[in-house]
PDB file of N, CA and C in Angstrom:
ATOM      1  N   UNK A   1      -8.751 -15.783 -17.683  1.00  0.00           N
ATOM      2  CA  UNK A   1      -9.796 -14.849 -17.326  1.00  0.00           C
ATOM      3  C   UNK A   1      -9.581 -14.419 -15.886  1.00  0.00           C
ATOM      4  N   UNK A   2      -9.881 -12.824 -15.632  1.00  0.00           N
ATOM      5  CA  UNK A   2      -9.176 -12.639 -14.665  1.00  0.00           C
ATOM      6  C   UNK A   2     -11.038 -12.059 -13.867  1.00  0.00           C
ATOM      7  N   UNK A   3     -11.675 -12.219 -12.899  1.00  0.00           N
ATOM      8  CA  UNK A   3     -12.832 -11.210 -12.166  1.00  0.00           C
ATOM      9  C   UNK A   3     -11.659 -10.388 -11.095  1.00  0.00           C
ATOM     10  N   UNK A   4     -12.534  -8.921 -11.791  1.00  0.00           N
ATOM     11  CA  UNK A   4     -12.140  -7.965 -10.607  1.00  0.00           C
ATOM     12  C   UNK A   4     -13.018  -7.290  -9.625  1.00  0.00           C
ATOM     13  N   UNK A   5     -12.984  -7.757  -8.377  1.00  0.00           N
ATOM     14  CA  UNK A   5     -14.293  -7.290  -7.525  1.00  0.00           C
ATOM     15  C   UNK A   5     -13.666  -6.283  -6.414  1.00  0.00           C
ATOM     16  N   UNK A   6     -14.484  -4.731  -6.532  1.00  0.00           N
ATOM     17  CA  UNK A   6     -14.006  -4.096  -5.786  1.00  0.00           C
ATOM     18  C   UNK A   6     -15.110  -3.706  -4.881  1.00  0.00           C
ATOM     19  N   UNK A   7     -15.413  -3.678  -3.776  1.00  0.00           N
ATOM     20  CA  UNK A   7     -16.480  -3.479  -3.220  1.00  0.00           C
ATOM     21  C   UNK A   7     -16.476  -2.049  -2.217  1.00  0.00           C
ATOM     22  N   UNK A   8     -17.218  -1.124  -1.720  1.00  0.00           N
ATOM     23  CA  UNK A   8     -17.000  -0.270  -1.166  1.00  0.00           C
ATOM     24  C   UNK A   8     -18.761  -0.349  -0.384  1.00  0.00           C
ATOM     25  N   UNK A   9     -18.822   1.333   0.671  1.00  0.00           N
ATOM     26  CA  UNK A   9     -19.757   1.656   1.340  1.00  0.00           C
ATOM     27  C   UNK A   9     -19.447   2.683   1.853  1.00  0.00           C
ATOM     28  N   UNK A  10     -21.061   3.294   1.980  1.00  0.00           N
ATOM     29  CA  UNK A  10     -20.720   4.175   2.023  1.00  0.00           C
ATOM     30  C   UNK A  10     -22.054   4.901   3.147  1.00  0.00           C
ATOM     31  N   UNK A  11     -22.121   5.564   4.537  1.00  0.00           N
ATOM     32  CA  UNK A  11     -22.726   5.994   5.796  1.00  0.00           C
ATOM     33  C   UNK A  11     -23.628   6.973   5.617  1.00  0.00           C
ATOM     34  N   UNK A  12     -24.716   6.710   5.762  1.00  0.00           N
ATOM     35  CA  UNK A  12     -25.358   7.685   5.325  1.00  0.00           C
ATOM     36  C   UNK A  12     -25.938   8.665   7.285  1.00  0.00           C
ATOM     37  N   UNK A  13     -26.119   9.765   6.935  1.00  0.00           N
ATOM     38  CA  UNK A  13     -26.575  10.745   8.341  1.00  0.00           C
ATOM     39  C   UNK A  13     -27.524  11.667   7.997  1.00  0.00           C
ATOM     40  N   UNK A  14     -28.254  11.523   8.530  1.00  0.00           N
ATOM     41  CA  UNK A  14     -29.451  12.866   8.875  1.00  0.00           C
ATOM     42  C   UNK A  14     -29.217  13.883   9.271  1.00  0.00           C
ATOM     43  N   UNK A  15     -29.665  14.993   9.011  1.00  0.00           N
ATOM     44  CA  UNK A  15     -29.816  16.509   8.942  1.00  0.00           C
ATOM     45  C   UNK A  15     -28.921  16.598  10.646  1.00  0.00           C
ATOM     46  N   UNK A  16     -29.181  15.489  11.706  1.00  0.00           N
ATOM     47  CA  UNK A  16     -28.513  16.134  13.154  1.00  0.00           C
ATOM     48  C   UNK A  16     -27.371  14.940  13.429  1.00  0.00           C
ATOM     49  N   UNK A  17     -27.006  14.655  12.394  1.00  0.00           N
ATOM     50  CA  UNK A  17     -26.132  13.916  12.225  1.00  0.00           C
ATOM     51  C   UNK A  17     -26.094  11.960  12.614  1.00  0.00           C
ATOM     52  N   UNK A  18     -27.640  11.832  13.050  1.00  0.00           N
ATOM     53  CA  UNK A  18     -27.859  10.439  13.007  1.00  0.00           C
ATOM     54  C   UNK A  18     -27.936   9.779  12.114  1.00  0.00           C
ATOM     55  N   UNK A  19     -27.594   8.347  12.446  1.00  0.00           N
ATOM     56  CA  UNK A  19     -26.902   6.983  11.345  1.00  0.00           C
ATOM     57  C   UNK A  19     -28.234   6.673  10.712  1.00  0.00           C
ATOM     58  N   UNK A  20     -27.883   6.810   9.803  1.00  0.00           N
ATOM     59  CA  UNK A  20     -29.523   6.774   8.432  1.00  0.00           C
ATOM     60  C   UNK A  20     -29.401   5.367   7.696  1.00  0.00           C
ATOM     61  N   UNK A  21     -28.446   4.633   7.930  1.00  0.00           N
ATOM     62  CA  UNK A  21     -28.626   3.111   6.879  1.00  0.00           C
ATOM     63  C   UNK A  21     -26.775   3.269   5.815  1.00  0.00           C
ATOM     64  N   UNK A  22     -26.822   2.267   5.472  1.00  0.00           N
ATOM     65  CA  UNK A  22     -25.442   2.176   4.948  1.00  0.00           C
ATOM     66  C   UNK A  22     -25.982   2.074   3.330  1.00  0.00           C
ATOM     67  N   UNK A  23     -25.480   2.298   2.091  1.00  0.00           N
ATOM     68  CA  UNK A  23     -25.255   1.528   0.659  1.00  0.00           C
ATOM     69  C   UNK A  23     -23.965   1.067   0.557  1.00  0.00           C
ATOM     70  N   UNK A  24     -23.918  -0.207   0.355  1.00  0.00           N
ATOM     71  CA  UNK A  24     -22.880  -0.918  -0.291  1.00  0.00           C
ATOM     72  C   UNK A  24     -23.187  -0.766  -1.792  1.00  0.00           C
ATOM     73  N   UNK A  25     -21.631  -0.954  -2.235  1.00  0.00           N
ATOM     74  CA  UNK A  25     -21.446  -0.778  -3.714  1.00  0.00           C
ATOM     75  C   UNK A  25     -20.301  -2.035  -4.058  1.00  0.00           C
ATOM     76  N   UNK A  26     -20.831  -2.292  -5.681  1.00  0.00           N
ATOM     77  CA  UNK A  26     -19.974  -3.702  -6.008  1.00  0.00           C
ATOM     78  C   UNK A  26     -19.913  -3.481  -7.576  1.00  0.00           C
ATOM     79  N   UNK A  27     -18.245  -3.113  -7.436  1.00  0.00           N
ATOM     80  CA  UNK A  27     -17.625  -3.140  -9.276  1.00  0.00           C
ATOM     81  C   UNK A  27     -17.014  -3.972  -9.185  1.00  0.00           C
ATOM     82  N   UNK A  28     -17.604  -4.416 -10.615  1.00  0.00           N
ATOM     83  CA  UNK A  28     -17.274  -5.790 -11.452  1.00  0.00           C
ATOM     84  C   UNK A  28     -16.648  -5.709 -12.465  1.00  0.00           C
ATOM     85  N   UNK A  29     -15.188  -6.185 -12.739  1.00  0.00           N
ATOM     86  CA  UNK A  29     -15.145  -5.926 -13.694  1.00  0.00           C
ATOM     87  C   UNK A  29     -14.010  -7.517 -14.670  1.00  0.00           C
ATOM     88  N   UNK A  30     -14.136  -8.246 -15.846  1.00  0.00           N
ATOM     89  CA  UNK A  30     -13.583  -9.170 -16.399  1.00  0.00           C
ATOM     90  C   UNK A  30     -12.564  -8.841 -17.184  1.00  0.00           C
ATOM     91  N   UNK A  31     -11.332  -9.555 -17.246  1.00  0.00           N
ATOM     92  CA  UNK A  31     -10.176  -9.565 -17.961  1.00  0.00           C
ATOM     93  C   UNK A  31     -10.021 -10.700 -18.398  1.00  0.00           C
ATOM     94  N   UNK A  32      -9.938 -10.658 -20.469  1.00  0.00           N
ATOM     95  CA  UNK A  32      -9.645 -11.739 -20.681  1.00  0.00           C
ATOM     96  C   UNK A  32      -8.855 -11.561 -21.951  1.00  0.00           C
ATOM     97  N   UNK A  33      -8.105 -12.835 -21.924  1.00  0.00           N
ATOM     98  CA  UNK A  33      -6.906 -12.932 -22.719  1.00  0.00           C
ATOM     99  C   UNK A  33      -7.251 -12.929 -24.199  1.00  0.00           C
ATOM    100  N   UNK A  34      -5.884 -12.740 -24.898  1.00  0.00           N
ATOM    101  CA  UNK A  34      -6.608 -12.459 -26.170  1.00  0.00           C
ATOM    102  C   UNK A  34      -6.975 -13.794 -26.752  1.00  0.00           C
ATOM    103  N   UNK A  35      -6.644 -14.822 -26.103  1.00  0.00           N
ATOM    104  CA  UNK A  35      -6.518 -16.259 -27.012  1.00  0.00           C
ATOM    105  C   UNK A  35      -8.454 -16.767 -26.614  1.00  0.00           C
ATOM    106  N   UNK A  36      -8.597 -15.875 -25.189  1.00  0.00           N
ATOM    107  CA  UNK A  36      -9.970 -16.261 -24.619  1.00  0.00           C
ATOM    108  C   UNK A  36     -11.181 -15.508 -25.395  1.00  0.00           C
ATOM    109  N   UNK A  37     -10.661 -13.954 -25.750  1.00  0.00           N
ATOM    110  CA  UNK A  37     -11.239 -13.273 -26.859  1.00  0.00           C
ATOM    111  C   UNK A  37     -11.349 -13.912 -28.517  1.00  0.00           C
ATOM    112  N   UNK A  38     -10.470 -14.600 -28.823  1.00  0.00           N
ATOM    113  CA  UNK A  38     -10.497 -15.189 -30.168  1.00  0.00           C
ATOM    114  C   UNK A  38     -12.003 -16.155 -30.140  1.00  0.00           C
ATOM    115  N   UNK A  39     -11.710 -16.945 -28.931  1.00  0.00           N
ATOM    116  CA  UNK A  39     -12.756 -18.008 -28.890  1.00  0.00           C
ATOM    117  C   UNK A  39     -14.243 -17.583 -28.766  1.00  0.00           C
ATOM    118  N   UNK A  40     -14.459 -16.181 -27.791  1.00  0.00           N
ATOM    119  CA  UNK A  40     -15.875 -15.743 -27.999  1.00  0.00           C
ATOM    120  C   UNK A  40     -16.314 -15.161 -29.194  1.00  0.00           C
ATOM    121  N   UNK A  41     -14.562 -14.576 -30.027  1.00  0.00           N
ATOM    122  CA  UNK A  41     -15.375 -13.972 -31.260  1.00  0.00           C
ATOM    123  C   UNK A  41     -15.884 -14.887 -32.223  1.00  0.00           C
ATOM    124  N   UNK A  42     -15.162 -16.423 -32.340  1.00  0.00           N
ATOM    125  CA  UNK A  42     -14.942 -17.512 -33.320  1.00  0.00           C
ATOM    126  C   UNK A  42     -16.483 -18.191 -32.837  1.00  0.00           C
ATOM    127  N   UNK A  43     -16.948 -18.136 -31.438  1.00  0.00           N
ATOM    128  CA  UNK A  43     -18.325 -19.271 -31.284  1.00  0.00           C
ATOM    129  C   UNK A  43     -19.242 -18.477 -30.740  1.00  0.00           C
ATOM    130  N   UNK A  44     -19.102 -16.873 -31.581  1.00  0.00           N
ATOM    131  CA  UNK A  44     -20.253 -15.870 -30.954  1.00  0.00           C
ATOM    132  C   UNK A  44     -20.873 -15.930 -29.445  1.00  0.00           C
ATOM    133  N   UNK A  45     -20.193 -15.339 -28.703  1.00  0.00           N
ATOM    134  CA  UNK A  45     -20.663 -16.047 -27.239  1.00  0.00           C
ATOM    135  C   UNK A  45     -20.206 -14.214 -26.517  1.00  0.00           C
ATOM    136  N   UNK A  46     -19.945 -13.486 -27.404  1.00  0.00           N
ATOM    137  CA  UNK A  46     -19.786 -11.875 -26.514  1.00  0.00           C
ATOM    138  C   UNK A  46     -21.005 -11.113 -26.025  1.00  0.00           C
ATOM    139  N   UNK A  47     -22.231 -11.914 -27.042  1.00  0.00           N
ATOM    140  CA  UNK A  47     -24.006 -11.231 -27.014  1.00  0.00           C
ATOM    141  C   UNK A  47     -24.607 -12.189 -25.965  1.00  0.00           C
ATOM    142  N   UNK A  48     -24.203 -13.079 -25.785  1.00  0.00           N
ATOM    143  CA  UNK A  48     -25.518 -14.282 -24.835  1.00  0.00           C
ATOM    144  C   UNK A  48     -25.580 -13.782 -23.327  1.00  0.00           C
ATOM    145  N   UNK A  49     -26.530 -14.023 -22.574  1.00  0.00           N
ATOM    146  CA  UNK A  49     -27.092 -13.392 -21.651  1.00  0.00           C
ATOM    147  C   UNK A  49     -26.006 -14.205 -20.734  1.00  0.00           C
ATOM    148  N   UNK A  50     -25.331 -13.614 -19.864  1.00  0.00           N
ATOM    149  CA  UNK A  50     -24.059 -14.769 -18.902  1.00  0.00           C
ATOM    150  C   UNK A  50     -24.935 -14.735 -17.587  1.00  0.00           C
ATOM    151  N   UNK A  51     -25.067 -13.175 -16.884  1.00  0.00           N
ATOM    152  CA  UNK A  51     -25.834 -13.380 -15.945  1.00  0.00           C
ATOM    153  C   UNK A  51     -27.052 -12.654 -15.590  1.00  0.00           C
ATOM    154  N   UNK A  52     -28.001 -13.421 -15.058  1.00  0.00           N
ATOM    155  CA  UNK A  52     -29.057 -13.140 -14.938  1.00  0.00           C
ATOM    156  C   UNK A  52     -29.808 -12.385 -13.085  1.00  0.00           C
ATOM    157  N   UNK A  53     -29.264 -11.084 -12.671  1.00  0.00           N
ATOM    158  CA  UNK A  53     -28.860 -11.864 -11.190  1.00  0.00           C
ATOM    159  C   UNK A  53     -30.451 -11.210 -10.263  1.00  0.00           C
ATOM    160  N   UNK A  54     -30.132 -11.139  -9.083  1.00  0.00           N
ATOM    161  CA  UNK A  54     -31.416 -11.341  -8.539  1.00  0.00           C
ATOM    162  C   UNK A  54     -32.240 -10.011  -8.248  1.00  0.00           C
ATOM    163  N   UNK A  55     -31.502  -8.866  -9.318  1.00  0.00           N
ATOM    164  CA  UNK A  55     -32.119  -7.524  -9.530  1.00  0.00           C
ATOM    165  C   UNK A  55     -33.116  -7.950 -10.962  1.00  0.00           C
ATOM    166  N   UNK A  56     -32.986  -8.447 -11.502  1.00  0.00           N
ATOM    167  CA  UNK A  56     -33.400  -9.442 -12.923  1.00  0.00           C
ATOM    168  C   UNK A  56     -32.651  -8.431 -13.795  1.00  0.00           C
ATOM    169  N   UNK A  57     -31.190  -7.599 -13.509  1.00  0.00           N
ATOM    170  CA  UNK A  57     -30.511  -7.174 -14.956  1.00  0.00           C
ATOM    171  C   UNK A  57     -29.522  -8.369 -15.214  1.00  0.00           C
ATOM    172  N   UNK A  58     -29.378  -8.152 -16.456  1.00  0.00           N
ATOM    173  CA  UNK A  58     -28.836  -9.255 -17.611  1.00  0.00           C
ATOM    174  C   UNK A  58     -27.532  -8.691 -17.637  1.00  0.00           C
ATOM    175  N   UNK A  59     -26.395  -9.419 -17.901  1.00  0.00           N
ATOM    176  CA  UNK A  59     -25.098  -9.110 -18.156  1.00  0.00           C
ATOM    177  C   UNK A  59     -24.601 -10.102 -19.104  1.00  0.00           C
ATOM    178  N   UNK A  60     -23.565  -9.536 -20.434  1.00  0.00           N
ATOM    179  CA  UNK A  60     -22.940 -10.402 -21.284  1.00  0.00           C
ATOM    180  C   UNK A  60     -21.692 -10.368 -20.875  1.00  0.00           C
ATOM    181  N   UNK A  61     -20.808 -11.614 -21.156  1.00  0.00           N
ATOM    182  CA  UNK A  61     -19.430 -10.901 -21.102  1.00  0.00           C
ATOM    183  C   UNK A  61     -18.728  -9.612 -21.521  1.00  0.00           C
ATOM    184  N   UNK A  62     -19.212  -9.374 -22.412  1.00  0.00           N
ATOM    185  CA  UNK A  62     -18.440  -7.825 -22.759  1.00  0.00           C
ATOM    186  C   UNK A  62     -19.495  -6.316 -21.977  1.00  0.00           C
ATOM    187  N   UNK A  63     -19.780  -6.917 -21.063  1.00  0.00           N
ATOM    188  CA  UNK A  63     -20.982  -6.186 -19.821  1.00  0.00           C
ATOM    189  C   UNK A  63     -19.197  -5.739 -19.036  1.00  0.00           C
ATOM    190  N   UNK A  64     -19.456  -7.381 -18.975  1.00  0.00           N
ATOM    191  CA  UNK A  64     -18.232  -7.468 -17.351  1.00  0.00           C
ATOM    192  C   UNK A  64     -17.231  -7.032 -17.917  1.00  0.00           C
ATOM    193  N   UNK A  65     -16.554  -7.139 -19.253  1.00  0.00           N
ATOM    194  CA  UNK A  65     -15.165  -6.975 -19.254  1.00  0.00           C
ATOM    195  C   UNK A  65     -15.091  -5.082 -19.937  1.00  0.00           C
ATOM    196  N   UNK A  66     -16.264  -4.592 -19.176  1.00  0.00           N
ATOM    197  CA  UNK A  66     -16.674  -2.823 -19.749  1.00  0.00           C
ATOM    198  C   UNK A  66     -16.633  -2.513 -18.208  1.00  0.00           C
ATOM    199  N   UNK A  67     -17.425  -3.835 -17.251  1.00  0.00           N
ATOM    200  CA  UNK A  67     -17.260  -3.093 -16.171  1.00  0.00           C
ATOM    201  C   UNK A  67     -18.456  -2.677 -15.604  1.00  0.00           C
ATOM    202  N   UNK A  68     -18.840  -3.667 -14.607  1.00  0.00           N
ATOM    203  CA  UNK A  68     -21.088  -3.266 -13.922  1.00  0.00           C
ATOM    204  C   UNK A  68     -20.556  -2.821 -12.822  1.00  0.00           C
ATOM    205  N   UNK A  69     -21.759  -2.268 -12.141  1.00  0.00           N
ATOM    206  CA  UNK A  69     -21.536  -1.354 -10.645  1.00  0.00           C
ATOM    207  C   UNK A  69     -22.594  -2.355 -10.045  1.00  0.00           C
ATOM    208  N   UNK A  70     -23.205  -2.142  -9.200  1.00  0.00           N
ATOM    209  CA  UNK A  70     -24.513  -2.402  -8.160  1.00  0.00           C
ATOM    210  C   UNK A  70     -24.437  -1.715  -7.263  1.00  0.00           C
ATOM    211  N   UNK A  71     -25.515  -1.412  -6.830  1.00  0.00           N
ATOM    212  CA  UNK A  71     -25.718  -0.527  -5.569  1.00  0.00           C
ATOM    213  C   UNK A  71     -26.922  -0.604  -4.678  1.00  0.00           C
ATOM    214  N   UNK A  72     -26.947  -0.989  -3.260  1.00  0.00           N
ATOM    215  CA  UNK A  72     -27.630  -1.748  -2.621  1.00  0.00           C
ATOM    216  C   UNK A  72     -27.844  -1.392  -1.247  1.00  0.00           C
ATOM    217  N   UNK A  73     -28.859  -1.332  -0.492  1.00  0.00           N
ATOM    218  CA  UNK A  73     -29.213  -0.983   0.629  1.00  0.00           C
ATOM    219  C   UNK A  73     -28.663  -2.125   1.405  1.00  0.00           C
ATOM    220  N   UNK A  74     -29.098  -3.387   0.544  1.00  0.00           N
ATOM    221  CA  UNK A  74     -28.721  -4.875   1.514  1.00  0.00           C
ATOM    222  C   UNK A  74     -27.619  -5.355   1.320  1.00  0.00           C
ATOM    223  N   UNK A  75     -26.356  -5.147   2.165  1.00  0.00           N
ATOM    224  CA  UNK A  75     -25.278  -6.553   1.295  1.00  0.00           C
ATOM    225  C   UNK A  75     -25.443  -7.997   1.316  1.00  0.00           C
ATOM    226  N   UNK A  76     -26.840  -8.504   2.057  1.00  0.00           N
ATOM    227  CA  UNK A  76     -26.894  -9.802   1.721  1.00  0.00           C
ATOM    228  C   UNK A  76     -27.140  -9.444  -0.250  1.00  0.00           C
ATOM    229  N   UNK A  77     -28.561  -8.819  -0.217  1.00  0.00           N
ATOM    230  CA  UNK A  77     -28.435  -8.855  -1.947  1.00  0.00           C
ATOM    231  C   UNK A  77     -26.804  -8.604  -2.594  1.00  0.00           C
ATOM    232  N   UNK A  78     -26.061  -8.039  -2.128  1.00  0.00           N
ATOM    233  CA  UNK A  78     -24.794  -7.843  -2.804  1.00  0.00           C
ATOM    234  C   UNK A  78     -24.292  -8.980  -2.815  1.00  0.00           C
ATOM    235  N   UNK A  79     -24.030  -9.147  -1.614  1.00  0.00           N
ATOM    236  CA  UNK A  79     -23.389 -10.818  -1.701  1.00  0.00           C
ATOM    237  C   UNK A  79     -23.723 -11.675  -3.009  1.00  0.00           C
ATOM    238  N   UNK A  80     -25.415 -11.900  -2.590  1.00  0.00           N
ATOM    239  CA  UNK A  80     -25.643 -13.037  -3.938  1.00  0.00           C
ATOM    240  C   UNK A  80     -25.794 -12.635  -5.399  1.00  0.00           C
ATOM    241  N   UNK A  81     -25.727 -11.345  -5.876  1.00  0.00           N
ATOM    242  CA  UNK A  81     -25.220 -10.798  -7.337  1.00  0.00           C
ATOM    243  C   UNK A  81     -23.708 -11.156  -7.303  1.00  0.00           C
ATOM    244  N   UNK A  82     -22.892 -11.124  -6.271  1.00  0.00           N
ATOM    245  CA  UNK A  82     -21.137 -11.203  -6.373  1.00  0.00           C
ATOM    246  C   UNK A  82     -21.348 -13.030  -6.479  1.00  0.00           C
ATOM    247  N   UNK A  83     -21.860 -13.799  -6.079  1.00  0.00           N
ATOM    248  CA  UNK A  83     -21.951 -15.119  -5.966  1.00  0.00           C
ATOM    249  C   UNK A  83     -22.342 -15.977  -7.383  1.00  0.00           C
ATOM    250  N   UNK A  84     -23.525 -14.946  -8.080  1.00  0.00           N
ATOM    251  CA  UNK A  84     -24.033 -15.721  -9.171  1.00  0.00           C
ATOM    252  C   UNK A  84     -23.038 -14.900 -10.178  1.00  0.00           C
ATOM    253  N   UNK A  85     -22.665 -13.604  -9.950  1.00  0.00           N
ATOM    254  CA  UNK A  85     -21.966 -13.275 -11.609  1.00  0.00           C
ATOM    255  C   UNK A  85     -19.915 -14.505 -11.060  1.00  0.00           C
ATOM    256  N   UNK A  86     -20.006 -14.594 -10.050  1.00  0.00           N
ATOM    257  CA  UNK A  86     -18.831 -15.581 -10.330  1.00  0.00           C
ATOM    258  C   UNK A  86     -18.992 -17.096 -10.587  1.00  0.00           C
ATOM    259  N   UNK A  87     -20.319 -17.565 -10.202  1.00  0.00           N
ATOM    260  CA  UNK A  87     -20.718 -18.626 -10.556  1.00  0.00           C
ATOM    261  C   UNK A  87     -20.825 -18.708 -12.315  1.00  0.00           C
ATOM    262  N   UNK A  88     -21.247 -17.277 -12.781  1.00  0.00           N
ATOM    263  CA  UNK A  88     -21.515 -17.193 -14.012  1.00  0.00           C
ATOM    264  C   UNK A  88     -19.893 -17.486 -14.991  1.00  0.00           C
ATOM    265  N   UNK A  89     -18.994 -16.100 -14.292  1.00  0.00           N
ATOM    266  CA  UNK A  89     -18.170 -16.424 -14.628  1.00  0.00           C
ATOM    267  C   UNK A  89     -17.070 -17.725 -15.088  1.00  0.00           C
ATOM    268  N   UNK A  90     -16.933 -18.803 -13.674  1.00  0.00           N
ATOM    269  CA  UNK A  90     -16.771 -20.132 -13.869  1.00  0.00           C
ATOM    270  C   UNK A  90     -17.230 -20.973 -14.552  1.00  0.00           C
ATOM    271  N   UNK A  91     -18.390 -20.838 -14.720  1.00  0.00           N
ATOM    272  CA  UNK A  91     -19.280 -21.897 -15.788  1.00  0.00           C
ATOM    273  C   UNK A  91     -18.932 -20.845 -17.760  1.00  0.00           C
ATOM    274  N   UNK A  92     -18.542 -19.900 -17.950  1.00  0.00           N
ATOM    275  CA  UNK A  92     -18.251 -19.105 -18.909  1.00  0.00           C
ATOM    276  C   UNK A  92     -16.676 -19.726 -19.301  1.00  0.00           C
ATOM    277  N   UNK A  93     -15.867 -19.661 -18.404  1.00  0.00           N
ATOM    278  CA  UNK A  93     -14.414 -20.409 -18.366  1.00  0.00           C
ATOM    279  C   UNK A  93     -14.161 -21.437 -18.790  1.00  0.00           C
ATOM    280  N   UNK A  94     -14.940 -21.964 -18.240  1.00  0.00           N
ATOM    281  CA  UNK A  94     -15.688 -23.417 -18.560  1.00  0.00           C
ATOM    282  C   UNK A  94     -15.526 -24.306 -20.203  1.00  0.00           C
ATOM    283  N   UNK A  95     -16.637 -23.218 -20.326  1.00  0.00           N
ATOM    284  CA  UNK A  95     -17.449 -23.222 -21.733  1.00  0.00           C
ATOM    285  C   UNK A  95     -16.110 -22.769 -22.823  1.00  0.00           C
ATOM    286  N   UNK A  96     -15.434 -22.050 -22.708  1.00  0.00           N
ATOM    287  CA  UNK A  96     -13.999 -21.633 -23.554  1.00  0.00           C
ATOM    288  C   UNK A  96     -13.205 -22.586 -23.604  1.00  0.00           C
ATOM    289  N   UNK A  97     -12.554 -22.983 -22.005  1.00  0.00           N
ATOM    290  CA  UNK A  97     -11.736 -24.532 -21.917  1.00  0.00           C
ATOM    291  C   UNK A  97     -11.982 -25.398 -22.877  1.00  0.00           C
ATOM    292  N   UNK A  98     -13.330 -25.943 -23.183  1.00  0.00           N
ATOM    293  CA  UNK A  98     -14.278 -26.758 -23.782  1.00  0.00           C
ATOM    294  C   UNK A  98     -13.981 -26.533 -25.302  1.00  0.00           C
ATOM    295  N   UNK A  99     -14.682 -25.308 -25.434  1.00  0.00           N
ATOM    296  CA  UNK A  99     -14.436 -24.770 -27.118  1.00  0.00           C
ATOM    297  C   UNK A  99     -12.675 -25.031 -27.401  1.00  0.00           C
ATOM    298  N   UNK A 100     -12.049 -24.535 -26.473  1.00  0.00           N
ATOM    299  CA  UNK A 100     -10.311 -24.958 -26.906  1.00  0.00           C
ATOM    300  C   UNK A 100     -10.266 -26.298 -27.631  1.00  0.00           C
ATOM    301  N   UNK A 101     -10.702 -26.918 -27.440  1.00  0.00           N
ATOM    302  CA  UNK A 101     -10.398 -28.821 -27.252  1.00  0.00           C
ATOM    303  C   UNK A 101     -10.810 -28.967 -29.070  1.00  0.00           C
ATOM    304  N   UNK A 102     -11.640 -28.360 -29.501  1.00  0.00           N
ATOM    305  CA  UNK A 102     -12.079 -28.704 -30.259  1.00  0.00           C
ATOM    306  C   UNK A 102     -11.750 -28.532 -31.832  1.00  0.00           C
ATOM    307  N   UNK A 103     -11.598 -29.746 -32.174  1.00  0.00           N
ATOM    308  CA  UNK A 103     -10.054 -30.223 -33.231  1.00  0.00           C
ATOM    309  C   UNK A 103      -9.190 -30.796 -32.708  1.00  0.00           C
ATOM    310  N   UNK A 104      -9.425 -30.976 -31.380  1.00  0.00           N
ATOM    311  CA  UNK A 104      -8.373 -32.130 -30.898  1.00  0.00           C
ATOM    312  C   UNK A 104      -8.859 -33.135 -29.783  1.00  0.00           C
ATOM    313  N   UNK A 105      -7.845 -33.503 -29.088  1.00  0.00           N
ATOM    314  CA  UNK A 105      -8.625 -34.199 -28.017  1.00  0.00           C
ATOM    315  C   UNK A 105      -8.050 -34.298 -26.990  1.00  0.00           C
ATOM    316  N   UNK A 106      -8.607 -34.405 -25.825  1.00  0.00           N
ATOM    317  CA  UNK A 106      -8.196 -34.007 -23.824  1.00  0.00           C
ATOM    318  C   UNK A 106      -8.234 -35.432 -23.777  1.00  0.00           C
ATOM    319  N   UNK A 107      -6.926 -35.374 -23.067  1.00  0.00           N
ATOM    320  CA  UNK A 107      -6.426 -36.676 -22.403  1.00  0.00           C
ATOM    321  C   UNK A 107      -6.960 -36.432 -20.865  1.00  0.00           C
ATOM    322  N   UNK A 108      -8.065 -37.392 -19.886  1.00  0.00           N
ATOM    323  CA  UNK A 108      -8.258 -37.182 -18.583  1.00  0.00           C
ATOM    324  C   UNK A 108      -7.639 -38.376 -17.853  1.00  0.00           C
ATOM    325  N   UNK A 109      -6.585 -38.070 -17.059  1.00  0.00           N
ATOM    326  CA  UNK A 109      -6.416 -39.247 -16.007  1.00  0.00           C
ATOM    327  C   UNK A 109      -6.622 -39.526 -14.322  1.00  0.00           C
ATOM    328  N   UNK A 110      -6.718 -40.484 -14.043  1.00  0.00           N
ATOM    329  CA  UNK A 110      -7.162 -40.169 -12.870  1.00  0.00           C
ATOM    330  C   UNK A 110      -6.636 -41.777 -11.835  1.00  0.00           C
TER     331      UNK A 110
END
């Protein structure tokens, strides 16, 4: 699984050319393999809500791997939508790793 985060901004000016506030912008977008696609189609997991972020919109994996925008006066808020949809992401990775195993069994050593 691949996250693609492209982030941009963009200056905003008033009618006499004074600095009016900035929008940051944040595309998101997921790449995943076909062996990672087999597994969401095999344990239905393309519909479940992945992230939930602090605009309260909902994203599924096949959200991210279509591709979300955001757009934001604050980049702290940007920041923590880029923080929880990769938190989301990792814990989603996760959850596939997991589903792999199953029919067999993970050797852990340590």
């Amino acid at each position: 699984m691949k996250l693609i985060i492209k982030r941009d901004q963009k200056a905003h000016t008033g009618l006499l050319g004074g600095h009016k506030g900035v929008t940051f912008f944040l595309n998101i977008r997921v790449e995943v393999t076909p062996q990672e696609q087999e597994l969401m189609k095999r344990y239905n997991l393309e519909d479940i809500p992945l992230v939930v972020n602090s605009t309260d919109k909902t994203y599924t994996i096949i959200d991210l791997m279509r591709g979300v925008s955001q757009e934001h006066h604050s980049n702290k808020l940007l920041f923590e939508i880029e923080k929880e949809i990769k938190e989301s992401c990792r814990d989603f990775k996760y959850t596939l790793e997991v589903k792999a195993t199953f029919g067999g069994e993970e050797v852990v050593e340590y």
